[in-house]
C-alpha atoms as a PDB file:
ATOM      1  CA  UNK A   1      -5.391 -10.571   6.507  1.00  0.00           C
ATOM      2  CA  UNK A   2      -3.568  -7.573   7.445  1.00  0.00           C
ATOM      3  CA  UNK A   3      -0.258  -6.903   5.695  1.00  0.00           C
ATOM      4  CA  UNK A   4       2.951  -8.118   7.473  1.00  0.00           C
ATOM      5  CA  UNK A   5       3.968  -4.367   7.527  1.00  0.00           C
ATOM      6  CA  UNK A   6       0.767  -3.561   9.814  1.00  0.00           C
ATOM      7  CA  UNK A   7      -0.118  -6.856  11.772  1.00  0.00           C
ATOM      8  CA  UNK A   8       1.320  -6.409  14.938  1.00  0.00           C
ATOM      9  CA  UNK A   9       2.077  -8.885  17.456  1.00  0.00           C
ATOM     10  CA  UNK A  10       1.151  -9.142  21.492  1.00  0.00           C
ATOM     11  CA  UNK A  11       4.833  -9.664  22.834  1.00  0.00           C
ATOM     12  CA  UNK A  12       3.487  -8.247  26.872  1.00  0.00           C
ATOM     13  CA  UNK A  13       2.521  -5.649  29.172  1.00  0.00           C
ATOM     14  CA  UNK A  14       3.484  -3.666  32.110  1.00  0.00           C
ATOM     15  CA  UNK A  15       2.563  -5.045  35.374  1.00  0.00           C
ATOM     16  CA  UNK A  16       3.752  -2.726  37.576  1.00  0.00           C
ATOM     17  CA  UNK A  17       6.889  -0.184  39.334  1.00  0.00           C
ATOM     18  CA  UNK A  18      10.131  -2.336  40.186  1.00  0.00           C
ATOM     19  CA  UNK A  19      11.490  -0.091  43.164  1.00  0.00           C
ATOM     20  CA  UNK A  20      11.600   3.651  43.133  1.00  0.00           C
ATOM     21  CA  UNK A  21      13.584   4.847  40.669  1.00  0.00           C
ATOM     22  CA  UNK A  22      11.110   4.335  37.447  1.00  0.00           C
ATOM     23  CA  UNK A  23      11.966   0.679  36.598  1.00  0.00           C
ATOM     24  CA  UNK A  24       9.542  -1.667  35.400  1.00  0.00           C
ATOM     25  CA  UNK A  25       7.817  -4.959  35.774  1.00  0.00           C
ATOM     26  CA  UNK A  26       6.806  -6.526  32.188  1.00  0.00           C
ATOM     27  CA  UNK A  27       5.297  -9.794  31.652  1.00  0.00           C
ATOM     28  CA  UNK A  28       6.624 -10.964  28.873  1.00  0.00           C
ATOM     29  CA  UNK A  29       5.195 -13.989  26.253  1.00  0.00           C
ATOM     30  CA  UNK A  30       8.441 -14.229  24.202  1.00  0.00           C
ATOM     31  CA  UNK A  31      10.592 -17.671  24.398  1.00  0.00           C
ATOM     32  CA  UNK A  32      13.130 -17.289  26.252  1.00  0.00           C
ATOM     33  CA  UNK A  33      11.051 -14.291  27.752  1.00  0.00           C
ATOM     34  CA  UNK A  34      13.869 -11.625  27.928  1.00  0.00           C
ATOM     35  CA  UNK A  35      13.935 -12.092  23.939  1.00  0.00           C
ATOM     36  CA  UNK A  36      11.232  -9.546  24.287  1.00  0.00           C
ATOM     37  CA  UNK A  37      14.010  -6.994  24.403  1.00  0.00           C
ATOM     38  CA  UNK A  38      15.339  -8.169  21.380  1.00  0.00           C
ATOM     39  CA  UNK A  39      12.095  -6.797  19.092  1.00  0.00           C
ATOM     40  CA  UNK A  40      12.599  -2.785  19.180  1.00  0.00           C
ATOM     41  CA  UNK A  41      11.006  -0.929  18.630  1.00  0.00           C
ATOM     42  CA  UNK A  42       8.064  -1.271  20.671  1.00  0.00           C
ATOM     43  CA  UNK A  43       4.985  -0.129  20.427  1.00  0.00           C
ATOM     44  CA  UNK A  44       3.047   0.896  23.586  1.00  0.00           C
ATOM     45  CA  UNK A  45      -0.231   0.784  23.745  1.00  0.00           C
ATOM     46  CA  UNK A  46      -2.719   2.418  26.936  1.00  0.00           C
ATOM     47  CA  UNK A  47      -5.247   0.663  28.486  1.00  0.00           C
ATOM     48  CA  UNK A  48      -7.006   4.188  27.393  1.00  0.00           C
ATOM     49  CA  UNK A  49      -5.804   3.437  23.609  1.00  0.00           C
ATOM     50  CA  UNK A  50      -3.241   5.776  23.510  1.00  0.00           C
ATOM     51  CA  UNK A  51      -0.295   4.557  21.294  1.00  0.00           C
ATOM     52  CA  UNK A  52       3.314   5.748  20.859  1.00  0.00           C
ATOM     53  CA  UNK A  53       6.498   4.044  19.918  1.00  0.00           C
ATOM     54  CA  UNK A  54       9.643   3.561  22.361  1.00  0.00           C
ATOM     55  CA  UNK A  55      13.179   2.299  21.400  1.00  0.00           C
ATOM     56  CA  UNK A  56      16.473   1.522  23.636  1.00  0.00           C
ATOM     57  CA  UNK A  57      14.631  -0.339  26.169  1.00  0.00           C
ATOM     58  CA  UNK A  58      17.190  -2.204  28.415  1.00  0.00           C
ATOM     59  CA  UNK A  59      15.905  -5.489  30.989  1.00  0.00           C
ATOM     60  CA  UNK A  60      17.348  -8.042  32.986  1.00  0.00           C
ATOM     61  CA  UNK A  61      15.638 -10.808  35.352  1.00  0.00           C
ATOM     62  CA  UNK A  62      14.281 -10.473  38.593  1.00  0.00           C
ATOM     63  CA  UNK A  63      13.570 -13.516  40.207  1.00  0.00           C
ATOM     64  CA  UNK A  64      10.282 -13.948  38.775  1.00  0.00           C
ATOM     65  CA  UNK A  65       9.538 -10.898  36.899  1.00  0.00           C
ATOM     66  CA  UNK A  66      11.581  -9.373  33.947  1.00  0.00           C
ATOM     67  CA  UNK A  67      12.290  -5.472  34.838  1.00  0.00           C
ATOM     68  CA  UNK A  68      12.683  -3.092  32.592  1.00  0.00           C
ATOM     69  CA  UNK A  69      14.221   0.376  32.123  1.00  0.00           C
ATOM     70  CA  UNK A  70      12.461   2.883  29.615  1.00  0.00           C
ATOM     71  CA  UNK A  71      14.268   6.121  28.097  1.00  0.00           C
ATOM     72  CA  UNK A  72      13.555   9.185  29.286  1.00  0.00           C
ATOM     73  CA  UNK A  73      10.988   7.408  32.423  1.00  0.00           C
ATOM     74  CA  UNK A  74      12.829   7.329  36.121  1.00  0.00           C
ATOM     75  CA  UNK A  75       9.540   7.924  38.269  1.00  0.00           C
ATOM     76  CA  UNK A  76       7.397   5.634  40.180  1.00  0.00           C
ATOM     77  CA  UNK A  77       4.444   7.473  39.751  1.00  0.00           C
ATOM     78  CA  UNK A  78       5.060   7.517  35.985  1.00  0.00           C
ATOM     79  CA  UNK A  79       5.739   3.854  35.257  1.00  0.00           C
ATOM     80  CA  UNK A  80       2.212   3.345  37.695  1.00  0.00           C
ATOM     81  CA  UNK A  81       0.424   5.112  35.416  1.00  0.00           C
ATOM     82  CA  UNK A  82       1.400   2.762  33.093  1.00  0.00           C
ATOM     83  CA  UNK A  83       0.320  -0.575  34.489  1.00  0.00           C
ATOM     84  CA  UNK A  84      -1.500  -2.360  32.042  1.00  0.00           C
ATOM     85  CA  UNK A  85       0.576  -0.712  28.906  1.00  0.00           C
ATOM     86  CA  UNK A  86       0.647  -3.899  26.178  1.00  0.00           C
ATOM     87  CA  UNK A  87       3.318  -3.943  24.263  1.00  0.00           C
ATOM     88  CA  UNK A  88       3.468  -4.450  21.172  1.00  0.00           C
ATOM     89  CA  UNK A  89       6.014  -4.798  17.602  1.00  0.00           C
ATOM     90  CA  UNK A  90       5.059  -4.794  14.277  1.00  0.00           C
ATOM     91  CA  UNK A  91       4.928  -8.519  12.502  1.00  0.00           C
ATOM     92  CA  UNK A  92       7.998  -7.201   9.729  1.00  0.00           C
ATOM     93  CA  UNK A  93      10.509  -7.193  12.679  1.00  0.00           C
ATOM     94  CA  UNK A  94      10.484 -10.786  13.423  1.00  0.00           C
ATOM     95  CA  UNK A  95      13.064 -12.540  11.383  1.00  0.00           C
ATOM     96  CA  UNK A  96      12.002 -15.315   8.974  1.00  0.00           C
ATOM     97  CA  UNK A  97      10.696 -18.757  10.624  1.00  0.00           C
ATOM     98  CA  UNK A  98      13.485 -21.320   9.839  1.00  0.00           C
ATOM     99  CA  UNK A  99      12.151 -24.049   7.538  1.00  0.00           C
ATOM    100  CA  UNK A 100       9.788 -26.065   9.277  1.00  0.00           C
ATOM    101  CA  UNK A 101       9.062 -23.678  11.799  1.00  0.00           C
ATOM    102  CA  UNK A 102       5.971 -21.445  11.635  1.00  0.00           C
ATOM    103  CA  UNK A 103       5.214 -18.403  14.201  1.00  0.00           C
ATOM    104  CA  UNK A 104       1.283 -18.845  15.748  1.00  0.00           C
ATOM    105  CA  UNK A 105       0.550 -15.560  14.995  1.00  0.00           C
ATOM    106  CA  UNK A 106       0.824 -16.444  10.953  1.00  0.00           C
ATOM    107  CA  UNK A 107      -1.108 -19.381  11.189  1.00  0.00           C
ATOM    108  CA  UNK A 108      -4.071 -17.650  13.100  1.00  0.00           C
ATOM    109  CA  UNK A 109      -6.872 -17.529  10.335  1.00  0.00           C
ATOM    110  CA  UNK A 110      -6.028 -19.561   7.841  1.00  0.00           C
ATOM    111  CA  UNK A 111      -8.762 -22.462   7.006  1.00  0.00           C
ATOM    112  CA  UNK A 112      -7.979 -25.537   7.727  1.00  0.00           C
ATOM    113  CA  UNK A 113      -9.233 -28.565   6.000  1.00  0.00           C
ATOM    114  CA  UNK A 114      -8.921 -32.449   5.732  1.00  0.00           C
ATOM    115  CA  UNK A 115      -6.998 -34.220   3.115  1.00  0.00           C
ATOM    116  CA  UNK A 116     -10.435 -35.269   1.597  1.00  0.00           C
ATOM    117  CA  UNK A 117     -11.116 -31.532   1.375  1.00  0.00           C
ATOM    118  CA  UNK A 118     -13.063 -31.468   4.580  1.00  0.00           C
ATOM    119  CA  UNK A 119     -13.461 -28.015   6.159  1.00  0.00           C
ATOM    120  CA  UNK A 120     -13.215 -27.695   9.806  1.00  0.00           C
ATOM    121  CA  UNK A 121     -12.906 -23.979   9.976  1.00  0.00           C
ATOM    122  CA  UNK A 122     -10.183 -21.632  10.788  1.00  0.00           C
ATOM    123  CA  UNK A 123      -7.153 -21.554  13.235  1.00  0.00           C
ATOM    124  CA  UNK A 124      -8.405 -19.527  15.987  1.00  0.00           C
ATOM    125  CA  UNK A 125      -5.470 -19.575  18.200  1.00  0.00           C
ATOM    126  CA  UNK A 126      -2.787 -21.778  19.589  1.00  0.00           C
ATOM    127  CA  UNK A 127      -1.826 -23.397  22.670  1.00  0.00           C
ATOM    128  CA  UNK A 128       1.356 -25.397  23.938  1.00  0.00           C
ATOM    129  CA  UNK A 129       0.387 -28.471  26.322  1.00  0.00           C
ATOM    130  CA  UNK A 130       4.276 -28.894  27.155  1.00  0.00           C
ATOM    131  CA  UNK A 131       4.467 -32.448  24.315  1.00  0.00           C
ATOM    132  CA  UNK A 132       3.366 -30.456  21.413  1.00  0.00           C
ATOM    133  CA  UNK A 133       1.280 -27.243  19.928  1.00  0.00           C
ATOM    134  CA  UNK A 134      -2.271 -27.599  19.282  1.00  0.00           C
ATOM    135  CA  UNK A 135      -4.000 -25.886  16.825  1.00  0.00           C
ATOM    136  CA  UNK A 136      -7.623 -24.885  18.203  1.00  0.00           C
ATOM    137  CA  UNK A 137      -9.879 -25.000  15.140  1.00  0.00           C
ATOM    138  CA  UNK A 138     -13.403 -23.123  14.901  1.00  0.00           C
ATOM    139  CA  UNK A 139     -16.067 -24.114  12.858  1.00  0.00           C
ATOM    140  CA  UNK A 140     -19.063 -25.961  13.172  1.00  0.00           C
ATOM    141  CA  UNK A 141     -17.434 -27.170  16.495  1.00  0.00           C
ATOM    142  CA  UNK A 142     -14.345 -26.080  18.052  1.00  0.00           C
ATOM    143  CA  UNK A 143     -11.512 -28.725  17.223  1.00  0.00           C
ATOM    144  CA  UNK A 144      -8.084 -29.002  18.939  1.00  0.00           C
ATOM    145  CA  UNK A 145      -5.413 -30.479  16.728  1.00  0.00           C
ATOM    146  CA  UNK A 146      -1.870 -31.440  17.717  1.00  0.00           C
ATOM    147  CA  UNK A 147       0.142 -29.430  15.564  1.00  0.00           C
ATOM    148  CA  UNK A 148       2.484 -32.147  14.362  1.00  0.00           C
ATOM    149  CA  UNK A 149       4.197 -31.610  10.853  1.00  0.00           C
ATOM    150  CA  UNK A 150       4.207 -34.635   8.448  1.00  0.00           C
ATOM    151  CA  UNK A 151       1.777 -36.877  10.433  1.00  0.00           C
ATOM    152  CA  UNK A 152      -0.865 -34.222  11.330  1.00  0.00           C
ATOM    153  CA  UNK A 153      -0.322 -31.314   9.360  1.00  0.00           C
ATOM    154  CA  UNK A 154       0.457 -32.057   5.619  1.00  0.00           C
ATOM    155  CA  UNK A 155       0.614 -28.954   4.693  1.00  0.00           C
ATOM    156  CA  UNK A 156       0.669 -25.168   5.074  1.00  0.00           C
ATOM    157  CA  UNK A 157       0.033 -22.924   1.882  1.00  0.00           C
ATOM    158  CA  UNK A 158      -0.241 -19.050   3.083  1.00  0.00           C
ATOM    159  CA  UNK A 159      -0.609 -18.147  -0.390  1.00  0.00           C
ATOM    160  CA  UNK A 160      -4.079 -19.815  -0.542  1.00  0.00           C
ATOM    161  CA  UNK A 161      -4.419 -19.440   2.992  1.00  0.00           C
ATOM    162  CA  UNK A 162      -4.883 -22.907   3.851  1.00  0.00           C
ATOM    163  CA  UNK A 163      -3.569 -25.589   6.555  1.00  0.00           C
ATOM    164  CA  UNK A 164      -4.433 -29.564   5.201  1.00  0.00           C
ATOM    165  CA  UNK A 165      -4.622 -32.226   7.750  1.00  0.00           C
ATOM    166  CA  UNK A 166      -5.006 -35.904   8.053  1.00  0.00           C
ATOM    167  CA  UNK A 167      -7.684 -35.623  10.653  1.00  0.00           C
ATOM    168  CA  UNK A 168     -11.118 -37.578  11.314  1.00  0.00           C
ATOM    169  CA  UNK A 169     -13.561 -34.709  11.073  1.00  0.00           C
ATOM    170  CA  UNK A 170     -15.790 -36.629  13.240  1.00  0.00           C
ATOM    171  CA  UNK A 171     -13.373 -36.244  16.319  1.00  0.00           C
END
């Protein structure tokens, strides 16, 4: 696992030009999504590969889109270029997780195992079904657990980079 100082984490993209004087569209993954603007500073990354860093980004909502205005960018043809740009912060600028709350992208990869020291294989990724989280587990199946502290998930050790669970491991 990559240091916290060089994981970096997904937070959107550029979808498009908002009008004609350079603004952006950005989908945005954050919740509340215009938190996105709170994590500077970004790092943009091409659909070519290209990277470079941006700060004083500015956004507001727009009906269904979030638009954005970058430094130094107030052309159309510019920000169309751009469509596609993810963006990007490094893991260290989040703030701490309040106690007994955990951000997905930290519990990606660890193993997971039963409370009869069961493996079921690591966290691949997480979903939210709108009731809870689910934790989708690969290993010699693919596993979806509700991610539900205290009756699901005992425990969570990043040290030993390890999530226990009371969990049939034939379901």
């Amino acid at each position: 696992m990559k240091k916290d100082s060089e994981r970096r984490i997904l937070l959107g993209r550029v979808t498009g030009a908002f009008g004609i004087r350079g603004e952006l569209k950005l989908e945005s993954w954050t919740e509340p999504r215009l938190a996105i603007f709170n994590y500077q500073p970004w790092i943009l990354r091409t659909l070519a590969g290209q990277e470079s860093e941006i700060s004083g980004v500015r956004g507001r909502e727009a009906s269904k889109t979030l638009v954005a205005t970058f430094p130094g960018v107030d052309d159309r043809n510019v920000v169309e270029a751009m469509r596609g740009t993810e963006i990007y912060i490094a893991r260290s600028a989040l703030p701490p997780p309040k106690p007994d709350e955990y951000y997905w992208v930290d519990l990606e990869g660890l193993d997971v195992q039963t409370v009869d020291g069961v493996k079921l294989g690591r966290v691949s990724h997480l979903f939210d079904t709108g009731a809870n989280d689910v934790l989708v587990v690969r290993g010699d199946r693919e596993r979806m657990l509700p991610f539900v502290l205290d009756d699901v998930v005992k425990s969570i050790d990043f040290d030993a980079n390890l999530i226990v669970v009371d969990w049939d491991p034939e379901f």
